[in-house]
N, C-alpha and C. Protein backbone atom coordinates (compact mmCIF):
# COMPACT_ATOMS: atom_id res chain seq x y z
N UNK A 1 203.57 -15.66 -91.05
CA UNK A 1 203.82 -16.21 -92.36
C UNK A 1 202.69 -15.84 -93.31
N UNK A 2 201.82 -15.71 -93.18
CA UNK A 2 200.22 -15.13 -93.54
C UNK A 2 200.33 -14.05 -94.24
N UNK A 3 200.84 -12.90 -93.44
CA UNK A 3 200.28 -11.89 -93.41
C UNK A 3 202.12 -11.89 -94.56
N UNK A 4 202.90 -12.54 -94.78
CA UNK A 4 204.26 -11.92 -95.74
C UNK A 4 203.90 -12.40 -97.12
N UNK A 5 203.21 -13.30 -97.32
CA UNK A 5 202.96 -14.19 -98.19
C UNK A 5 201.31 -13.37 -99.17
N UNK A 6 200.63 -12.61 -97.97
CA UNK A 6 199.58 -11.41 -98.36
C UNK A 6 200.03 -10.24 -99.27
N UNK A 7 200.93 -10.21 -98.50
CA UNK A 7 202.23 -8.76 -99.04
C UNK A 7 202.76 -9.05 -100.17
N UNK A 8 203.02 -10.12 -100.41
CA UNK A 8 203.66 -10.51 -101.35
C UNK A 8 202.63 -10.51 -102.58
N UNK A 9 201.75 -11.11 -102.42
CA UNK A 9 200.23 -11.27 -103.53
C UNK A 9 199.83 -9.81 -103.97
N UNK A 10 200.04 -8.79 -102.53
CA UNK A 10 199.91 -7.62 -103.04
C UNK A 10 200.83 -6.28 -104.02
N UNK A 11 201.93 -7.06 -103.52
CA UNK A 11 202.43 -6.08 -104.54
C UNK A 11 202.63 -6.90 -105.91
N UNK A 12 202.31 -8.16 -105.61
CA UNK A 12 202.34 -8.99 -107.20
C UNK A 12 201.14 -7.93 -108.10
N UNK A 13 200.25 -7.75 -107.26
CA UNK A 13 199.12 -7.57 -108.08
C UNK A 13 199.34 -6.23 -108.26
N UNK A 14 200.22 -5.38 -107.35
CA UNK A 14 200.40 -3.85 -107.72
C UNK A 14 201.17 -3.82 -109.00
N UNK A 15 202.27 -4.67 -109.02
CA UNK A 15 202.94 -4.94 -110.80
C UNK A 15 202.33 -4.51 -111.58
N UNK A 16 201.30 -6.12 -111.36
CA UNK A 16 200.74 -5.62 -112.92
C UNK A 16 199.79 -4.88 -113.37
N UNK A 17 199.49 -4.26 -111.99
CA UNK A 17 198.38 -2.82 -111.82
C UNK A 17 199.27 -2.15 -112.83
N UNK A 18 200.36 -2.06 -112.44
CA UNK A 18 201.09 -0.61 -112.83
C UNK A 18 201.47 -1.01 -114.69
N UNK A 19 201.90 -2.39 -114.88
CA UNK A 19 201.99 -2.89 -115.97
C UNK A 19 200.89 -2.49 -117.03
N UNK A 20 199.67 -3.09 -116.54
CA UNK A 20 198.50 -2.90 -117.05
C UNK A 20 198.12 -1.29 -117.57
N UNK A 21 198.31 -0.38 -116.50
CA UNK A 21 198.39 0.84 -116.98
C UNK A 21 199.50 1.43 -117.63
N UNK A 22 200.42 1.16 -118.04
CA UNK A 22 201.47 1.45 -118.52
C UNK A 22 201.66 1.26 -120.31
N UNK A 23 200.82 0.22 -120.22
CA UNK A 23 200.31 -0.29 -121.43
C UNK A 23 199.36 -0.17 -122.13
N UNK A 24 198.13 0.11 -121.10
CA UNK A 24 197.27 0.92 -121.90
C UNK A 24 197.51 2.32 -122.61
N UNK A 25 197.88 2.92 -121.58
CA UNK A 25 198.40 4.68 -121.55
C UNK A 25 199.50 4.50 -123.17
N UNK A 26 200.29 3.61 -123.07
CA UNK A 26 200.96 3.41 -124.03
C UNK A 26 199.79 3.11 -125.49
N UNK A 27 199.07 2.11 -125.52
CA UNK A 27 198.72 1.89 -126.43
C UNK A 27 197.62 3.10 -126.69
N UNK A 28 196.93 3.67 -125.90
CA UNK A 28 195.83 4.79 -125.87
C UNK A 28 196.54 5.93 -126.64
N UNK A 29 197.75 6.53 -126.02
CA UNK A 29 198.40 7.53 -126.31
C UNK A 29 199.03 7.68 -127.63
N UNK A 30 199.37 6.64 -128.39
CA UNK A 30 200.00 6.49 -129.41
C UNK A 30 198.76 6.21 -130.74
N UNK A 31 197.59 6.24 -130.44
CA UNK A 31 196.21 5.71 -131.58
C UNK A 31 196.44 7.46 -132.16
N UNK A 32 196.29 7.13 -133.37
CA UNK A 32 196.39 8.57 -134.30
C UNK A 32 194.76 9.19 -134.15
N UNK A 33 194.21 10.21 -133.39
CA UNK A 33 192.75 10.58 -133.32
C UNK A 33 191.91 10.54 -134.87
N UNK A 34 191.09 10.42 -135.25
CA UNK A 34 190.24 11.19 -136.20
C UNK A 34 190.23 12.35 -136.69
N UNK A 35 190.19 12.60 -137.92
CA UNK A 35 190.16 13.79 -138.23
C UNK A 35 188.75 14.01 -138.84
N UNK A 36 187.84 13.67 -138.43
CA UNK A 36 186.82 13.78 -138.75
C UNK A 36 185.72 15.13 -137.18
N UNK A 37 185.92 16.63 -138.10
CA UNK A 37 185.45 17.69 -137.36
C UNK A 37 184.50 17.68 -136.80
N UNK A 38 184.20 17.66 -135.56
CA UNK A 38 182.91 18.26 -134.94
C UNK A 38 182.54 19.68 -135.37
N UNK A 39 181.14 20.03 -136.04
CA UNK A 39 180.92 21.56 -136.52
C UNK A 39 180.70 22.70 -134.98
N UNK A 40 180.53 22.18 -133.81
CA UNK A 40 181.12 23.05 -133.09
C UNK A 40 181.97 23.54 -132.46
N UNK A 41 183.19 22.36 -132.66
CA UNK A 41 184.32 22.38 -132.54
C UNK A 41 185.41 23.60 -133.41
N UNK A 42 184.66 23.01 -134.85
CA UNK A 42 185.02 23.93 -136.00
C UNK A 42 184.65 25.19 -135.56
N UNK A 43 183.19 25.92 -135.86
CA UNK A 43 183.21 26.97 -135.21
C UNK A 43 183.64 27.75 -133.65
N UNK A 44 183.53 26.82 -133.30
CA UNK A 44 184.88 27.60 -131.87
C UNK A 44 186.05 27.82 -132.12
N UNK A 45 186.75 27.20 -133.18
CA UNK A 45 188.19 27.83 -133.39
C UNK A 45 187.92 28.75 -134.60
N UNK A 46 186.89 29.01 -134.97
CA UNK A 46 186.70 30.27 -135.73
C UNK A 46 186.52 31.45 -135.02
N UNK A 47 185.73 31.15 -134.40
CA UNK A 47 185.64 32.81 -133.15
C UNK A 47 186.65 32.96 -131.92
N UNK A 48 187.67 31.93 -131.56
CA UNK A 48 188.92 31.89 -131.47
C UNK A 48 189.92 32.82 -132.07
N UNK A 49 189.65 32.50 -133.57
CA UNK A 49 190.70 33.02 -134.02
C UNK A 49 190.32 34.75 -134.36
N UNK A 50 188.96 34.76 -134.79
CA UNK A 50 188.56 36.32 -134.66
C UNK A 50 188.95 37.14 -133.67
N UNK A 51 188.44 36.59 -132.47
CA UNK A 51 188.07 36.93 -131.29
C UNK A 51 189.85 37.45 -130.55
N UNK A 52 190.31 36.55 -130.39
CA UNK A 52 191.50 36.48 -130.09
C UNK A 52 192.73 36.17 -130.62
N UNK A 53 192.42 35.63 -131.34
CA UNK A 53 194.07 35.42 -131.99
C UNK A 53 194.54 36.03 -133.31
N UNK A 54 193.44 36.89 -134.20
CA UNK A 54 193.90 38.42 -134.95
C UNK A 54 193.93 38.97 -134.31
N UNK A 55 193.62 39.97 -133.85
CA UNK A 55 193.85 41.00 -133.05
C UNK A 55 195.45 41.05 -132.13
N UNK A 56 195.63 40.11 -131.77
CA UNK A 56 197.02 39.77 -131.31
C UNK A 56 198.06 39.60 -132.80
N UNK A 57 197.20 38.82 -133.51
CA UNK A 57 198.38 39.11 -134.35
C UNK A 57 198.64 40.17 -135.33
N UNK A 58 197.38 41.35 -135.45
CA UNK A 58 197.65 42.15 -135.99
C UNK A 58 198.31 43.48 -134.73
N UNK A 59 198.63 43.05 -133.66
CA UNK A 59 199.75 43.99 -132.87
C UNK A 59 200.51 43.17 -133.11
N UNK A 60 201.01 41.74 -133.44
CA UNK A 60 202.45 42.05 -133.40
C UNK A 60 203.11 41.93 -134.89
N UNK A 61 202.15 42.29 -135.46
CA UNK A 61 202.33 43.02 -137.26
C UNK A 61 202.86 44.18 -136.54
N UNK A 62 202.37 45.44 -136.04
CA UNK A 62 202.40 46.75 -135.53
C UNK A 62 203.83 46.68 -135.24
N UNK A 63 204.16 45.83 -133.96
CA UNK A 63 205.30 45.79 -132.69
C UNK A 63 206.45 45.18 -134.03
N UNK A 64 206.12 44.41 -135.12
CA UNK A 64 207.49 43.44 -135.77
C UNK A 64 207.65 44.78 -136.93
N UNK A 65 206.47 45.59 -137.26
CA UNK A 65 207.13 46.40 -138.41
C UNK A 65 207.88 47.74 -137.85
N UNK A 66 207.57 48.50 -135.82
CA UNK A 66 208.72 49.22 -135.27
C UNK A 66 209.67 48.02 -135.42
N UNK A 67 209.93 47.10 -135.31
CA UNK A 67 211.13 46.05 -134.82
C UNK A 67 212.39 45.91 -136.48
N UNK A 68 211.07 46.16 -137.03
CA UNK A 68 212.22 45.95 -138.36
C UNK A 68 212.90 47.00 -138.61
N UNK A 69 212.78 48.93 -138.39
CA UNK A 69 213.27 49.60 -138.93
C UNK A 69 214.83 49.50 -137.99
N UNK A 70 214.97 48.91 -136.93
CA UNK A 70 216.06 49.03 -136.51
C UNK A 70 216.92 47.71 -136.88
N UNK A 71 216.19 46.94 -137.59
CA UNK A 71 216.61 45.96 -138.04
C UNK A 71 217.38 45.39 -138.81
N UNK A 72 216.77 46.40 -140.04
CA UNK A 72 217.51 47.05 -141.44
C UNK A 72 218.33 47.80 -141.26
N UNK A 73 218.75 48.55 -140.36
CA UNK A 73 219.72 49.13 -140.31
C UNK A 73 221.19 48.60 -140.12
N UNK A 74 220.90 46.99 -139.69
CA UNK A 74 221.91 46.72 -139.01
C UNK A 74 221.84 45.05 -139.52
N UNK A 75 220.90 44.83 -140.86
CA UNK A 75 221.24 43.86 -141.50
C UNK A 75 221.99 43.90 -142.65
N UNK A 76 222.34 45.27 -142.84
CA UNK A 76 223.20 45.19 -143.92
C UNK A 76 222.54 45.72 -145.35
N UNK A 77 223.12 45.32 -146.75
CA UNK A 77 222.03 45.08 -148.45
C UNK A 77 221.15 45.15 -148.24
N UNK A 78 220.95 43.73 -147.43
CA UNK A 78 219.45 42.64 -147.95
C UNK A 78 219.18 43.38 -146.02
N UNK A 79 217.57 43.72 -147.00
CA UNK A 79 216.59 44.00 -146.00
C UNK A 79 215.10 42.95 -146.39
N UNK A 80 215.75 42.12 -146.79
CA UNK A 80 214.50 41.06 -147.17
C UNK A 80 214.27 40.20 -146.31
N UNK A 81 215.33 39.56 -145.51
CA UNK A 81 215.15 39.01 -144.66
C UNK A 81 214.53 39.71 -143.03
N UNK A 82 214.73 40.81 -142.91
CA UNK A 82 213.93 41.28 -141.60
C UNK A 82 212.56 41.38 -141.91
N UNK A 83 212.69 41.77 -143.34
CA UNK A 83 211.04 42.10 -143.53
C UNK A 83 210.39 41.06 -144.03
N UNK A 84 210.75 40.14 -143.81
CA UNK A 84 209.90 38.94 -143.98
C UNK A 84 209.27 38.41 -142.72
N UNK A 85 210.98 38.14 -142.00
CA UNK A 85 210.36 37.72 -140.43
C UNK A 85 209.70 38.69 -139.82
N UNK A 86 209.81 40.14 -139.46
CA UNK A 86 209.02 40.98 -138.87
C UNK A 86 207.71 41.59 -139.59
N UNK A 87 207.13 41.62 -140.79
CA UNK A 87 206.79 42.13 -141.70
C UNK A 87 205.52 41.40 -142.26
N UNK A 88 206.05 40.23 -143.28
CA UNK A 88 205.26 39.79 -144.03
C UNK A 88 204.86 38.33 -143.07
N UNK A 89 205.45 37.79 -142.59
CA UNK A 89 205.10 36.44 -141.98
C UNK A 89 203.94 37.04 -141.18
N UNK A 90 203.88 37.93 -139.93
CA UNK A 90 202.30 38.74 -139.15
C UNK A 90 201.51 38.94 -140.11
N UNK A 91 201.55 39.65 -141.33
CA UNK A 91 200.64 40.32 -142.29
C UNK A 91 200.00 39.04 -142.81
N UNK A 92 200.33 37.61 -143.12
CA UNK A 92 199.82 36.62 -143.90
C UNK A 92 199.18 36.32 -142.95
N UNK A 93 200.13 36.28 -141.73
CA UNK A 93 198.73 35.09 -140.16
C UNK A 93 197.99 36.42 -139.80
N UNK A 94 197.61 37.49 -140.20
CA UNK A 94 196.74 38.40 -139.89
C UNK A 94 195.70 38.80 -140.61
N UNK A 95 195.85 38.86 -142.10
CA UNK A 95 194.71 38.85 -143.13
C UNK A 95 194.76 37.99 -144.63
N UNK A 96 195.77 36.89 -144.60
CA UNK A 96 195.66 35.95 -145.79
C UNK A 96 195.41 34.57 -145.08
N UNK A 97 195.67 33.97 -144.08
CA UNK A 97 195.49 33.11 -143.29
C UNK A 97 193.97 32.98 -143.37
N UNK A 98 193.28 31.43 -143.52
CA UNK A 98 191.93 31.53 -143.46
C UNK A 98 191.10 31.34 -141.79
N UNK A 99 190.43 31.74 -141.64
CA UNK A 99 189.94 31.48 -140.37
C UNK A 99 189.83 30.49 -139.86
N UNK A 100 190.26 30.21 -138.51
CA UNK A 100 190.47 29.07 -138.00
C UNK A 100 191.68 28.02 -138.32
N UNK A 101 191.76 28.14 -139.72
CA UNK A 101 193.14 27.40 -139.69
C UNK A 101 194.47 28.19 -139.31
N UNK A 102 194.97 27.22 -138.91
CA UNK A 102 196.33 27.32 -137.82
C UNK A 102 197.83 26.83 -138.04
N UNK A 103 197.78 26.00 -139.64
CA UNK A 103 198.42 25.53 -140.12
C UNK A 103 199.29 26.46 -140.85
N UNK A 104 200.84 25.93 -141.05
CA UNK A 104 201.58 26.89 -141.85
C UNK A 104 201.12 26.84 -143.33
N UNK A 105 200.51 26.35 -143.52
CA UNK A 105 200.23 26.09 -145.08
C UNK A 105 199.22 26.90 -145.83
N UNK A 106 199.37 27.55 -145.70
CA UNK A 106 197.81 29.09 -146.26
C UNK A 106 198.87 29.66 -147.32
């Protein structure tokens, strides 16, 4: 009788183990962070984006402007729309885009 009545206390207390974390994780997960930058944070996604992520996007400027001539061929009039998506959208996130930012809004 001891040892059911133990069992019992224990998974009472596993509940609200699991409760307890369930609720934190909940309340933790849902707090909106700070936007207040760490400056080496900042500069790491600057040499990020030098480093690695132009260079990628100026190949797939390269790879989207072969991609458009077959594109236009087979969009019809309007060749504005390929050459936007293959074309001009790489060319802005490749040299009008400011460094480090990542946002569509440049």
């Amino acid at each position: 009788m001891h040892e059911r009545s133990t069992r019992h206390r224990a998974k009472r207390v596993g509940r609200r183990a699991w409760v307890a974390a369930l609720t934190l994780s909940a309340v933790l997960g849902s707090a909106a962070p700070a936007r207040a930058e760490h400056p080496v944070i900042a500069g790491t996604g600057i040499a990020f984006d030098l480093i690695i992520v132009r260079p990628l996007s100026l190949g797939v400027l390269v790879f989207g402007f072969v991609c458009f001539l077959p594109a236009a061929l087979f969009s019809g009039p309007s060749v504005a729309d390929p050459w936007d998506m293959f074309v001009v959208e790489p060319f802005e996130a490749t040299f009008i885009r400011p460094l480090g930012e990542f946002e569509e809004e440049y």
